[in-house]
Protein backbone atom coordinates (compact mmCIF):
# COMPACT_ATOMS: atom_id res chain seq x y z
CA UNK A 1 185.58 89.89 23.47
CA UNK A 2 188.58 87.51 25.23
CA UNK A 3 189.31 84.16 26.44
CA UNK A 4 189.10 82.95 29.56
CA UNK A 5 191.17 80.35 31.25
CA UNK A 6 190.50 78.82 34.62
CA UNK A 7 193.50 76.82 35.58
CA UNK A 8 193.87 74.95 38.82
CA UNK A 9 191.02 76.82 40.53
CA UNK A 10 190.17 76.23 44.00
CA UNK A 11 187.45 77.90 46.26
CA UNK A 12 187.43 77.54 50.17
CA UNK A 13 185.36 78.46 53.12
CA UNK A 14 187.48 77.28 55.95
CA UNK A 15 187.56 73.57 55.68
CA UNK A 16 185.08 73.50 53.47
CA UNK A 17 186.27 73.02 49.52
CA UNK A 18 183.63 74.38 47.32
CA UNK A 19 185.38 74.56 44.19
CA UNK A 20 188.28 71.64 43.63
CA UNK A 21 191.00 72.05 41.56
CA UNK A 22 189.36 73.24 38.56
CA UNK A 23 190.49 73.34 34.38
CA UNK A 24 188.53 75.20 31.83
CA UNK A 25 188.61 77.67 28.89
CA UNK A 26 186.34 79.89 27.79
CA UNK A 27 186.92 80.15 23.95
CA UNK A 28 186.82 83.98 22.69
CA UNK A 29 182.86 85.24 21.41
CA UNK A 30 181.67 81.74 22.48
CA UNK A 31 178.05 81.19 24.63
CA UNK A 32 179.00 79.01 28.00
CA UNK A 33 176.62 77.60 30.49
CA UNK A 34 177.34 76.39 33.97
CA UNK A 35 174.97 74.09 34.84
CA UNK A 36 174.18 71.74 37.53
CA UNK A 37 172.12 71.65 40.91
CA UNK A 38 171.69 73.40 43.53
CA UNK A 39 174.85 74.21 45.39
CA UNK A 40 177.53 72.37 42.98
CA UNK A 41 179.42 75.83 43.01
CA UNK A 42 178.58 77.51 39.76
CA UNK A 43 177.68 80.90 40.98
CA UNK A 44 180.66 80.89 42.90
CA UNK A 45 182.57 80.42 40.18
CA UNK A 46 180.92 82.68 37.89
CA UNK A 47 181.97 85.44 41.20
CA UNK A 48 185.27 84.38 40.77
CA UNK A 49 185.97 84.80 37.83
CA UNK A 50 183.82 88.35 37.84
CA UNK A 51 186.26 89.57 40.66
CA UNK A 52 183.55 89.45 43.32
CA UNK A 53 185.03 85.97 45.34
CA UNK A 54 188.23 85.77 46.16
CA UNK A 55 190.09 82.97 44.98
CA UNK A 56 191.85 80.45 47.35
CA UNK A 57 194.37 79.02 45.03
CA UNK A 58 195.15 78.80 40.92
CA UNK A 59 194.40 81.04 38.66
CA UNK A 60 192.05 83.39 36.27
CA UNK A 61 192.99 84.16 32.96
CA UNK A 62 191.84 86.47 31.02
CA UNK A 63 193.69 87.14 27.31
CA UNK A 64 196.14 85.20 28.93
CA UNK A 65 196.79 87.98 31.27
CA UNK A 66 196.42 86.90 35.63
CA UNK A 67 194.00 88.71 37.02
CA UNK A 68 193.78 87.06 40.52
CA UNK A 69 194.09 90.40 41.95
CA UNK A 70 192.16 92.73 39.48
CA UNK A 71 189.11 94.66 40.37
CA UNK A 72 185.60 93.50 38.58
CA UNK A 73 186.26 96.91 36.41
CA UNK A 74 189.70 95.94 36.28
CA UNK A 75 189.22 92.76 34.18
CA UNK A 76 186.41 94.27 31.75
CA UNK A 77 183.53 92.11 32.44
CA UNK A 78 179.66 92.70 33.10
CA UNK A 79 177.50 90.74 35.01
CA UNK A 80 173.89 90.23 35.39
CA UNK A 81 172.27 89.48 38.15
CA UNK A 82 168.89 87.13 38.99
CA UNK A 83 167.43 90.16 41.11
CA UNK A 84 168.16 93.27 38.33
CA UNK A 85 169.67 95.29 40.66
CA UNK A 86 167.96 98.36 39.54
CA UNK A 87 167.76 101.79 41.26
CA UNK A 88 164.44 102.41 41.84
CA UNK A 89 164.45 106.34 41.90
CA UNK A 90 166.13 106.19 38.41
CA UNK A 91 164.82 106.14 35.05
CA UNK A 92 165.69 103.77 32.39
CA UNK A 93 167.73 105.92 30.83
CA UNK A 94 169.74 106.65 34.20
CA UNK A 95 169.69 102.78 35.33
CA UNK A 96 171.70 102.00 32.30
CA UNK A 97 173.99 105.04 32.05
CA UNK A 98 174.68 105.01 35.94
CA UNK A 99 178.52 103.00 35.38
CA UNK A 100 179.45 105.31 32.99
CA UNK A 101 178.69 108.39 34.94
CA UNK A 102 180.39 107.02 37.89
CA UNK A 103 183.59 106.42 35.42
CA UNK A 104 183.06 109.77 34.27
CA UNK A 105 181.96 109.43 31.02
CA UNK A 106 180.81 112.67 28.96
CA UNK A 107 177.62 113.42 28.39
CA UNK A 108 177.12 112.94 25.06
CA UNK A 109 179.38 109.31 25.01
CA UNK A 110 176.90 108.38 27.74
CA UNK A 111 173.96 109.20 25.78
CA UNK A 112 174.65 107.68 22.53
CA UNK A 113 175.57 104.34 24.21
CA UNK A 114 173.08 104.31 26.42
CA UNK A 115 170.60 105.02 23.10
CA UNK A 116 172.20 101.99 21.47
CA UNK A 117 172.20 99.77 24.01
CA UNK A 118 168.44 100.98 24.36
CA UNK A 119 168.25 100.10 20.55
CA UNK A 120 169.17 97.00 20.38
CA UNK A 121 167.13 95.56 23.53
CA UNK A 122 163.96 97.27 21.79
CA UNK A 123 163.11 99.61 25.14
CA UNK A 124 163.53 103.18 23.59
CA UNK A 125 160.08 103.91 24.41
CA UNK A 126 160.83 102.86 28.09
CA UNK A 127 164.00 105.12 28.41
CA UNK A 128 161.90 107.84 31.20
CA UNK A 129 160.38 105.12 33.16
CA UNK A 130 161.43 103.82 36.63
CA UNK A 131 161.46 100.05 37.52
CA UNK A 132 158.04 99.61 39.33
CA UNK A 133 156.34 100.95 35.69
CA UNK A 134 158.36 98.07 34.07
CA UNK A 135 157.85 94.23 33.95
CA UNK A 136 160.03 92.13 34.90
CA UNK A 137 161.13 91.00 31.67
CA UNK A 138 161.93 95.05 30.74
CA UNK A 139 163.85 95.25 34.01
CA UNK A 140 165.73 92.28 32.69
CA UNK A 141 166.47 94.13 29.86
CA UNK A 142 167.63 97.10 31.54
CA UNK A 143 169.70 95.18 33.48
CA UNK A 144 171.17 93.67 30.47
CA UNK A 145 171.52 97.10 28.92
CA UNK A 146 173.54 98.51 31.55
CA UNK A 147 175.90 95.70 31.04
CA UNK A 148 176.43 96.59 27.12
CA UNK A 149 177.42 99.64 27.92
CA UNK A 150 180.29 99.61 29.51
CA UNK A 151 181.24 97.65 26.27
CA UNK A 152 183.08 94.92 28.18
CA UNK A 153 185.31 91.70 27.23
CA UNK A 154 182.58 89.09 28.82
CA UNK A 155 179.02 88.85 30.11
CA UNK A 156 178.60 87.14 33.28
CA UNK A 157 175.19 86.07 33.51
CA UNK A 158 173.75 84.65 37.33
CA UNK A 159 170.65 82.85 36.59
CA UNK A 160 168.98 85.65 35.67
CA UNK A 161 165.71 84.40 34.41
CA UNK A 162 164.61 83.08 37.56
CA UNK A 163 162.46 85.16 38.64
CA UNK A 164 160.38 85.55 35.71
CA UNK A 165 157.40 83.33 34.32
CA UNK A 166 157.56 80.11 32.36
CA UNK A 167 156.37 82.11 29.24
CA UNK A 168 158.63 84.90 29.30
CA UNK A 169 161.78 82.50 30.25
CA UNK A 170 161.30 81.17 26.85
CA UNK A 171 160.82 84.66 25.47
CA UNK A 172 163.70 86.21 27.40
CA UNK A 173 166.06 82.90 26.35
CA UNK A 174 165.49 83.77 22.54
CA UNK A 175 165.93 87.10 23.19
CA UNK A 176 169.39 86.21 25.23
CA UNK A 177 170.46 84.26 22.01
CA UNK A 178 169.81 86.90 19.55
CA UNK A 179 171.41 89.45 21.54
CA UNK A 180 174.94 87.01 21.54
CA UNK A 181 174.50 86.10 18.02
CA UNK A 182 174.16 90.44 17.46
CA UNK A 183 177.39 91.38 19.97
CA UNK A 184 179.02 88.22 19.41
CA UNK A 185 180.72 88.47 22.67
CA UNK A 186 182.39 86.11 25.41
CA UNK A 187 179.27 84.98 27.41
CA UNK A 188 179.28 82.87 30.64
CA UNK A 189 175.84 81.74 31.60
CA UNK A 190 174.55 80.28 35.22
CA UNK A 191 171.40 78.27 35.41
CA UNK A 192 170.30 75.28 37.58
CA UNK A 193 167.78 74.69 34.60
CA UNK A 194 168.98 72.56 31.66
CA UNK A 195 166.51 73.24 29.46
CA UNK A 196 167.91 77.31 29.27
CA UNK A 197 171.65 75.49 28.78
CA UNK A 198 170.71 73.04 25.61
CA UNK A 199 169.08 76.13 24.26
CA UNK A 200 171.75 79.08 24.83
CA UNK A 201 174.82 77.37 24.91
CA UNK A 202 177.68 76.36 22.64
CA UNK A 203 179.59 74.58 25.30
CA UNK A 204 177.89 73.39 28.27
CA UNK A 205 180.19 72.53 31.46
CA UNK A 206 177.81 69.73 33.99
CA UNK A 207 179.00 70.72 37.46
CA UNK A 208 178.66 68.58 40.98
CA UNK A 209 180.47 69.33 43.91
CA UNK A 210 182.82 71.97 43.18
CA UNK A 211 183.76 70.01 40.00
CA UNK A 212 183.22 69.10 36.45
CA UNK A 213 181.23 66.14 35.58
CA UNK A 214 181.81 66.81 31.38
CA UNK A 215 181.78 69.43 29.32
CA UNK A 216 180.98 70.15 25.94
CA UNK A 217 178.34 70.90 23.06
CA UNK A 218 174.49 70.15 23.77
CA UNK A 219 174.78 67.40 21.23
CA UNK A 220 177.36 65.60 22.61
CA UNK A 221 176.53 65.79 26.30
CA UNK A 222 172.74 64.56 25.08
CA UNK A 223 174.09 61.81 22.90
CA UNK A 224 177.20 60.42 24.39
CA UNK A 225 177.11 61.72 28.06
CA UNK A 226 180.34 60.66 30.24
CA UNK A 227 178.23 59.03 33.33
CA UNK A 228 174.88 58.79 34.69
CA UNK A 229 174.53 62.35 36.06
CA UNK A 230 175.36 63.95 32.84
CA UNK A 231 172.64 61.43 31.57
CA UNK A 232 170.16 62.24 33.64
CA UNK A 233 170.79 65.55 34.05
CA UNK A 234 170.51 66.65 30.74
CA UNK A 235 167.39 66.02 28.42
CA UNK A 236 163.71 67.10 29.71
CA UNK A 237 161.66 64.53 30.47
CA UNK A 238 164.81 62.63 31.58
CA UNK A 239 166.75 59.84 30.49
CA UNK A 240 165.69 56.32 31.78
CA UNK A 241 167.46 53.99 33.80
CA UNK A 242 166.83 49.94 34.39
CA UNK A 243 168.89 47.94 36.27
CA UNK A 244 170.48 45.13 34.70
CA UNK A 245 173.78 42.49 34.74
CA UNK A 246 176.03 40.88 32.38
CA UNK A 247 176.15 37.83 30.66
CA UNK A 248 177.36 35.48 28.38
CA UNK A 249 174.64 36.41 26.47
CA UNK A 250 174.68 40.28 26.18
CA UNK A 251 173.05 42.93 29.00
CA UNK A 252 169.73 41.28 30.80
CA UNK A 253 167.51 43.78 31.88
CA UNK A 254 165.75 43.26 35.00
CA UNK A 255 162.49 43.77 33.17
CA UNK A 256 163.25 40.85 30.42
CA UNK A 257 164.90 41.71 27.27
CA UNK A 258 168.80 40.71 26.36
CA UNK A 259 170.67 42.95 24.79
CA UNK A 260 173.19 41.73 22.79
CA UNK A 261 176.11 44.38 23.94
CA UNK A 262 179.55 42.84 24.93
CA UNK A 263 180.38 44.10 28.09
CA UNK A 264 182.35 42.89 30.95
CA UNK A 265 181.04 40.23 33.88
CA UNK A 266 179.20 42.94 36.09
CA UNK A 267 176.12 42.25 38.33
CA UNK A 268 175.67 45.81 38.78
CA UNK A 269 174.44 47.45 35.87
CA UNK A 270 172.13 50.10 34.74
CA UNK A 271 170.81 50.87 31.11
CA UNK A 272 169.54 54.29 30.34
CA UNK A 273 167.12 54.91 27.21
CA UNK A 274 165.79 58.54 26.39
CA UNK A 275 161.84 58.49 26.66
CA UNK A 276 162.01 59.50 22.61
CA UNK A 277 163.91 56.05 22.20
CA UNK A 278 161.26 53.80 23.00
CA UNK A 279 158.72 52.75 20.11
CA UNK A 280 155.50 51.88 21.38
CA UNK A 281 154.15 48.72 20.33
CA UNK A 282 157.68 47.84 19.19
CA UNK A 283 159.26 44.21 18.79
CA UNK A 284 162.49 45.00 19.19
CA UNK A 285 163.64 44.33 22.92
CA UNK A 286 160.20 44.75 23.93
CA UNK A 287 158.24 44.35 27.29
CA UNK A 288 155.13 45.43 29.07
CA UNK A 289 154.62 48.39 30.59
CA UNK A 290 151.62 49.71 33.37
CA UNK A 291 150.66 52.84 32.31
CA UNK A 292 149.78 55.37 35.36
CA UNK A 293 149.40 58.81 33.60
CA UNK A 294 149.26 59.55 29.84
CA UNK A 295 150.56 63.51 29.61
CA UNK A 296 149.07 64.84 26.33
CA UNK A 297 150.98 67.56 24.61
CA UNK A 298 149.68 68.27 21.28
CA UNK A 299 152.19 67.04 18.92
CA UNK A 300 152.97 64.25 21.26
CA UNK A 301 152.24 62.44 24.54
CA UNK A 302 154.42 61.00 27.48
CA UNK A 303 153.35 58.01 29.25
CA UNK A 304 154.44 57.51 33.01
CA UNK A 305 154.18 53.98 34.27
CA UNK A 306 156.37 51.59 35.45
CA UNK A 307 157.84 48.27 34.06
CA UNK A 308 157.46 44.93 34.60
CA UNK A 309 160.67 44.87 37.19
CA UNK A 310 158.87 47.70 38.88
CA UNK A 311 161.47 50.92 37.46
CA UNK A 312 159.54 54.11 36.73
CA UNK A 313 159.48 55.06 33.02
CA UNK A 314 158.43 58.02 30.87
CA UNK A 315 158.28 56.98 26.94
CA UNK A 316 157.70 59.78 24.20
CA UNK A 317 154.21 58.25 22.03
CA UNK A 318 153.69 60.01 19.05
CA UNK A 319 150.27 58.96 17.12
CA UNK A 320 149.33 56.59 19.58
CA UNK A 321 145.51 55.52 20.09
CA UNK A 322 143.44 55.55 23.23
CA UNK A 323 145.97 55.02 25.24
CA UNK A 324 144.82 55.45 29.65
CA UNK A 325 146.14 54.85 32.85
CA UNK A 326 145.86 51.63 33.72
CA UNK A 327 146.76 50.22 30.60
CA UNK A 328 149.38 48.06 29.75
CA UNK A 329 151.20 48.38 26.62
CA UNK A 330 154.14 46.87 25.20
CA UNK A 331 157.36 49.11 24.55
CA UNK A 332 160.46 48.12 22.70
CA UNK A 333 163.99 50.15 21.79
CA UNK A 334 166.88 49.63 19.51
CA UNK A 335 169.80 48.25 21.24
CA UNK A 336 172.39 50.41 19.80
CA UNK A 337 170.08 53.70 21.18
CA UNK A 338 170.54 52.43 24.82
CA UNK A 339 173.54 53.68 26.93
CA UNK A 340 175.55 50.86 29.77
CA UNK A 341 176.50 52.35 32.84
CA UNK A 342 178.45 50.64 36.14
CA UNK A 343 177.10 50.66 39.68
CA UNK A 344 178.89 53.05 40.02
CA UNK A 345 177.58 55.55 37.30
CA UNK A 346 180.37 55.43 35.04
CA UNK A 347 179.44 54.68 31.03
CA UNK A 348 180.58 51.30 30.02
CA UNK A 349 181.13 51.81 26.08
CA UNK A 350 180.15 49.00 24.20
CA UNK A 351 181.72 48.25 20.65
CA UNK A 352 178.99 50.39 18.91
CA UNK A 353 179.65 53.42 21.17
């Protein structure tokens, strides 16, 4: 396990700055996902600090020890990758034992680690089959097993669920979890998908542009995000957002209500409510909405629809009736469970937040 520090990290291509004068650590045995959309620069910085980018300028820490110019085995990390990487003339057993053969390992060292790796990712049985006999969940395992072998200081993960189906991402995430929880190691996970970072992670760092939005717990990015990317961003279905302006009176939202939030005189407003926020049928800053698809998922529903100032909305409706499209129903919210942002995206905090 080990700490890692990234301290005044750049990345460039030429002229082109992917990663901008970066700050972050990486607290020892903790679980941290890099998320953010396509092309913000996460993998790349997941390669840097793995050894496989060079850097352009600051540094990577590891233990408090440079290792700029370090080899990947140098600095004592593993990564996974989204595309396994397997050998496809090798068994199991050789797939995950293959780095420690190459550093020379003994036979018997090689086998008992590669039996306890092989243990705790529950595919003894597959140990003499080759990757086209496997899944592609057990070749992410595999892949994950050759990682714990070598025993290393961190796990670099690159989105490596991709590839597989919507049922066994959610399998393969729990099994991800239990596997940190069991090695309690440094982990450092890439995803464009937020639902796989509010689920794995202890920290999560929001990326755009070669830069960090916010960072910090699920919780707190969910509940008190920094700006309306991190809002939006985070929470599946996602966050709402009405336009609105100040005045003497409180927030007026371009739908109708007033909420009675202090803020200063800006025309330019936008306030964001999570779709589990809203009460159907509520009184409490409450207006109409045109319901244009009702989502049933069991346990609850989602409506999609739009409201009366023409914004899209998606509100969570738990034991609600006959509900359709083409319904109008009224929807309220709590004023202190909606969030105030500028035209500019920044959060406006009110007294209550």
């Amino acid at each position: 396990m080990s700490r890692i520090d990234l301290v005044d990290l750049n990345k460039s291509y030429g002229i082109f700055e992917v990663i901008s004068g970066l700050n972050l650590s990486i607290e020892d045995g903790s679980f941290t996902v890099f998320v953010g959309p396509s092309g913000c620069g996460k993998s790349t910085l997941l390669r840097m600090i793995a050894g496989l980018e060079p850097i352009t300028g600051g540094d990577v820490r590891i233990d408090g020890n440079r290792v700029n110019d370090a080899s990947p085995i140098e600095r004592g990390v593993a990564m996974v990758f989204q595309n396994y990487a397997l050998y496809p003339h090798m068994t199991v057993e050789q797939n995950i034992g293959f780095s420690l053969r190459m550093a020379k390992f003994g036979k018997t060292e090689i086998a008992e680690r590669v039996s306890e790796a092989a243990k705790t990712l529950q595919i003894t049985d597959l140990l003499k089959r080759k990757p086209a006999q496997l899944s592609g969940g057990q070749r992410q395992r595999v892949a994950i097993g050759r990682a714990i072998v070598r025993d290393p200081q961190a796990f670099l993960f690159d989105e490596p669920l991709s590839n597989l189906d919507a049922e066994l991402r959610v399998s393969m995430r729990v099994e991800i979890a239990k596997l940190h929880n069991k090695l309690g190691a440094t982990m450092i996970y890439v995803t464009h998908d937020q639902t796989e970072a509010m689920t794995l992670a202890d920290k999560i760092v929001v990326m755009r542009h070669g830069a960090i939005e916010q960072a910090g717990s699920p919780a707190v990015l969910y509940n008190d995000p920094a700006n309306m990317f991190v809002a939006g961003f985070i929470g599946s279905p996602r966050m709402n957002f009405l336009r609105a302006s100040a005045s003497a009176n409180g927030v007026v939202l371009a739908a109708g209500p007033v909420l009675p939030m202090p803020v200063s005189d800006q025309s330019d407003l936008r306030v964001g409510i999570r779709p589990e926020h809203f009460i159907v049928q509520g009184e409490s800053s409450r207006f109409d909405m045109h319901v244009d698809v009702v989502e049933y998922l069991g346990g609850t529903r989602y409506l999609y629809g739009t409201a009366p100032s023409g914004e899209e909305l998606i509100v969570e409706a738990r034991d609600l009736g006959s509900v359709r499209a083409g319904d109008s129903v009224p929807v309220g919210f709590q004023p202190d469970q909606a969030l105030v942002f500028s035209g500019t995206g920044d959060r406006i905090r009110t007294e209550r937040q």
